[in-house]
Protein backbone atom coordinates (compact mmCIF):
# COMPACT_ATOMS: atom_id res chain seq x y z
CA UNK A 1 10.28 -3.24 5.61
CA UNK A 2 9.24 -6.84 4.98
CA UNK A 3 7.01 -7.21 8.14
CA UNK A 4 5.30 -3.61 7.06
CA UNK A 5 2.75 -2.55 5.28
CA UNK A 6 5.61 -0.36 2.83
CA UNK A 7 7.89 -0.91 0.09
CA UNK A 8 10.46 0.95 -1.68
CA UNK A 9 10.83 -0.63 -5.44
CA UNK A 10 13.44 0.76 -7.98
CA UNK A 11 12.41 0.04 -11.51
CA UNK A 12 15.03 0.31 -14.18
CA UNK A 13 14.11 0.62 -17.84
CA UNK A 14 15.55 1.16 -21.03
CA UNK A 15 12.27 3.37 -22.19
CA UNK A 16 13.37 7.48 -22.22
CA UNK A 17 11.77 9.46 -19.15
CA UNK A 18 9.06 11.31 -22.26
CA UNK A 19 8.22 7.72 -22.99
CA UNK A 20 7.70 6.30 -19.29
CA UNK A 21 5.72 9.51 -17.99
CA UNK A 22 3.49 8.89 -21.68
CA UNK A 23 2.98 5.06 -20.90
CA UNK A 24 2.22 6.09 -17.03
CA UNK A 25 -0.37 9.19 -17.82
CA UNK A 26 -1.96 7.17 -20.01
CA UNK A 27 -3.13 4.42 -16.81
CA UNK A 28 -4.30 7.13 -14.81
CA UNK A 29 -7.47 9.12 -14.39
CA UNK A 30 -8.06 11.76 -12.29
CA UNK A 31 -9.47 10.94 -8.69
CA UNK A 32 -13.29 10.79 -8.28
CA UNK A 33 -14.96 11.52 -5.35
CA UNK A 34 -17.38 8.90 -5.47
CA UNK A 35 -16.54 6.12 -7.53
CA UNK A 36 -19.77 3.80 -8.60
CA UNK A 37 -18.83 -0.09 -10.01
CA UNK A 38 -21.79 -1.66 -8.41
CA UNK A 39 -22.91 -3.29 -12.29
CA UNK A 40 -20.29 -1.47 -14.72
CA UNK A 41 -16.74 -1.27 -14.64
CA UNK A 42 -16.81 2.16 -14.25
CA UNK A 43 -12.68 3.19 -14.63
CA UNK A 44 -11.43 3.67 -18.10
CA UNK A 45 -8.13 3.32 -16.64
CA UNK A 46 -5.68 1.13 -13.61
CA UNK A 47 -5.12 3.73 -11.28
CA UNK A 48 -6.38 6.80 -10.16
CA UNK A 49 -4.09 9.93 -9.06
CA UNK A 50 -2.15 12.45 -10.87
CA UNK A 51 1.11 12.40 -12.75
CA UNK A 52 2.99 15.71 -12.71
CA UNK A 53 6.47 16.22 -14.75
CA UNK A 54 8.63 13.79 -12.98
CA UNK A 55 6.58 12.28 -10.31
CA UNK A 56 3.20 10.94 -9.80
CA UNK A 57 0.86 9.70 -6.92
CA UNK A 58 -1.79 7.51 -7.51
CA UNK A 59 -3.74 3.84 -6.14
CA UNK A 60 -5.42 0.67 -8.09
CA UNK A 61 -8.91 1.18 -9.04
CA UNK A 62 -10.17 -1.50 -7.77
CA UNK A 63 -14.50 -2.79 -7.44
CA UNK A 64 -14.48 -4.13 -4.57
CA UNK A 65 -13.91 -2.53 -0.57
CA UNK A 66 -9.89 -2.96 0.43
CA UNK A 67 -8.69 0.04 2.95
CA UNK A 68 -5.28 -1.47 2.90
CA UNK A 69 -4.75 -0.55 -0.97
CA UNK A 70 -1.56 1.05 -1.16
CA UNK A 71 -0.89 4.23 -2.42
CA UNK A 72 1.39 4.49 -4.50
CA UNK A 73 3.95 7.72 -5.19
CA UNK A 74 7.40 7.53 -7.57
CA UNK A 75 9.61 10.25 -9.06
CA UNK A 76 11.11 9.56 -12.61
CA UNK A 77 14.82 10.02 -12.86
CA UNK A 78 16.31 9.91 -16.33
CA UNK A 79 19.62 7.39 -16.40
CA UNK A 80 22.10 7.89 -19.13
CA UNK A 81 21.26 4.16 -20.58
CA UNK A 82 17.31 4.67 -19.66
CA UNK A 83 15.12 5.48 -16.88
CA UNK A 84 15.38 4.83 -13.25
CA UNK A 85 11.79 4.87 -11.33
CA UNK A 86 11.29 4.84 -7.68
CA UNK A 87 8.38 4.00 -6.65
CA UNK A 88 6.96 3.95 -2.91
CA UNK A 89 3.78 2.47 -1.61
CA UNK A 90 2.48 3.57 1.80
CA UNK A 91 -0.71 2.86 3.37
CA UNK A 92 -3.36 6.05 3.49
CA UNK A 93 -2.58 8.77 6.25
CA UNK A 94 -6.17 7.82 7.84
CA UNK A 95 -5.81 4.03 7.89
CA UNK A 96 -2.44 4.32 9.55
CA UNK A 97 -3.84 6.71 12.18
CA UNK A 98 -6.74 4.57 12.92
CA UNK A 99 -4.72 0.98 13.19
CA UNK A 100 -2.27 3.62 15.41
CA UNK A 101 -5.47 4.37 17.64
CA UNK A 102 -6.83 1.06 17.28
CA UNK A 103 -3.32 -1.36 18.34
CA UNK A 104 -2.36 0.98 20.87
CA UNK A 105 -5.86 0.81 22.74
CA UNK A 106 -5.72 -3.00 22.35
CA UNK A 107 -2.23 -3.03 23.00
CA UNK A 108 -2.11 -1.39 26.37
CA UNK A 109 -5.17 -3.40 27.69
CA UNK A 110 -3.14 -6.33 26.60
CA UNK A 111 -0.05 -4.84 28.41
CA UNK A 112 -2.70 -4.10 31.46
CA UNK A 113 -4.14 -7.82 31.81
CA UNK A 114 -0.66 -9.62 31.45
CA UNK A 115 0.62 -6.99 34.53
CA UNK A 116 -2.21 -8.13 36.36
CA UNK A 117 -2.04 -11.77 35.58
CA UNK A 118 1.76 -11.79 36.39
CA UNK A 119 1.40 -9.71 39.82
CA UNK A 120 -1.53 -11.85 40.99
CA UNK A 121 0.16 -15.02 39.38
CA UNK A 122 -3.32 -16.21 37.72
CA UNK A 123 -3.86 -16.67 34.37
CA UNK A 124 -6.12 -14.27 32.90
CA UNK A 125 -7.86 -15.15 29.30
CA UNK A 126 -8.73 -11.65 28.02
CA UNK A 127 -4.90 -11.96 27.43
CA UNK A 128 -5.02 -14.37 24.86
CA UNK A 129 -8.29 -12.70 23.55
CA UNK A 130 -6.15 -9.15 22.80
CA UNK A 131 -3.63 -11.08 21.77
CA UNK A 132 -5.30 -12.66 19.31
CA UNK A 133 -6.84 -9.53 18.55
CA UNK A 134 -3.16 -7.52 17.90
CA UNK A 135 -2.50 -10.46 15.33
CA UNK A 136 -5.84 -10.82 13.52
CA UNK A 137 -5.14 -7.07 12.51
CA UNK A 138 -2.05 -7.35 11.35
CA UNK A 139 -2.65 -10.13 9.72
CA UNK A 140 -5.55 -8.84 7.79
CA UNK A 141 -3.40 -5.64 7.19
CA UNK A 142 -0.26 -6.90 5.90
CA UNK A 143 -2.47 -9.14 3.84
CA UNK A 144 -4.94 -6.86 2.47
CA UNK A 145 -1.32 -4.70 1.44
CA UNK A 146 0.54 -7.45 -0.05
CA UNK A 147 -2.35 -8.59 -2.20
CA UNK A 148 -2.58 -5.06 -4.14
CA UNK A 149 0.82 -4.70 -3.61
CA UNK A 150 1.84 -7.53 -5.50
CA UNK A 151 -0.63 -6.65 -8.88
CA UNK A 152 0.40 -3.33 -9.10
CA UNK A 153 4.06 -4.10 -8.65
CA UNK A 154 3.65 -6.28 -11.71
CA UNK A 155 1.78 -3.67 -13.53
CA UNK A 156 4.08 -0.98 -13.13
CA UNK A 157 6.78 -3.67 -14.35
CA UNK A 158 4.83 -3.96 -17.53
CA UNK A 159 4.25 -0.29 -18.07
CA UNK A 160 7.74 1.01 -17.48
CA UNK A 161 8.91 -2.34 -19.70
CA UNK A 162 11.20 -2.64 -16.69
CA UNK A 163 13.17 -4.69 -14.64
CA UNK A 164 13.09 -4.47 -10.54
CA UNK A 165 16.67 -3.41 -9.14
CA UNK A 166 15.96 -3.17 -5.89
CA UNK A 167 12.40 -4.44 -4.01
């Protein structure tokens, strides 16, 4: 899963499950529909979601516009020596339905113009243009992923007082 926008992270920590699902509920607030942080700082909290008994599903609160946040769901499993957490984060239903839409339009006009270039054996440079276009998305996708990936990753480390297991 290193070349998606996913990841699968096990957290082990030697905190009891009443003490983890404490530390967690008390970093999230409940979703708002309309979030405002044009001046203010308007979160009182990290994320925003729900935690419910053993699991929870929730994203970054962030200020500024990223559509590649992940979102981030985990269930809390109690170890005999601690607490293992497994946490996955996913990219929103709608965003992966739209880069779906989105790559396989551009992708099958790419497919088109290289058919035509290599049946009429001329080079054709909308080819390069999708091309280009196929990678600038990813790109900005995997990037955009990583980037929130990577704080809350580190977040969750220092919540849980944790160590990662498996990433």
């Amino acid at each position: 899963m290193k070349y998606l926008p996913s990841e699968n992270i096990t957290y082990k920590s030697k905190l009891k499950e009443d003490e983890i699902i404490k530390r967690l509920s008390e970093t999230v607030e409940p979703e708002k529909l309309i979030r405002f942080s044009f001046f203010s700082k308007s979160a009182s909290k990290y994320y925003e979601g729900y935690v419910d008994g053993q699991t929870f599903s929730m994203r970054r609160i962030i200020s500024y516009r990223n559509s590649f946040i992940p979102k981030i769901t985990g269930l809390i499993e109690p170890d005999f020596d601690g607490t293992t957490i497994r946490v996955k984060m996913r990219l929103h239903i709608f965003v992966i339905v739209f880069l779906c839409i989105w790559c396989g339009g551009v992708g099958l006009a790419f497919i088109t113009t290289l058919a035509y270039s290599f049946s009429n054996f001329e080079f054709n440079p909308a080819t390069i243009f999708l091309f280009i276009m196929l990678l600038f998305l990813y790109t900005l996708t995997m990037v955009g992923f990583k980037y929130e990936s990577k704080k809350s990753k580190k977040h969750l480390q220092d919540v849980f007082q944790a160590e990662i297991i498996d990433a």
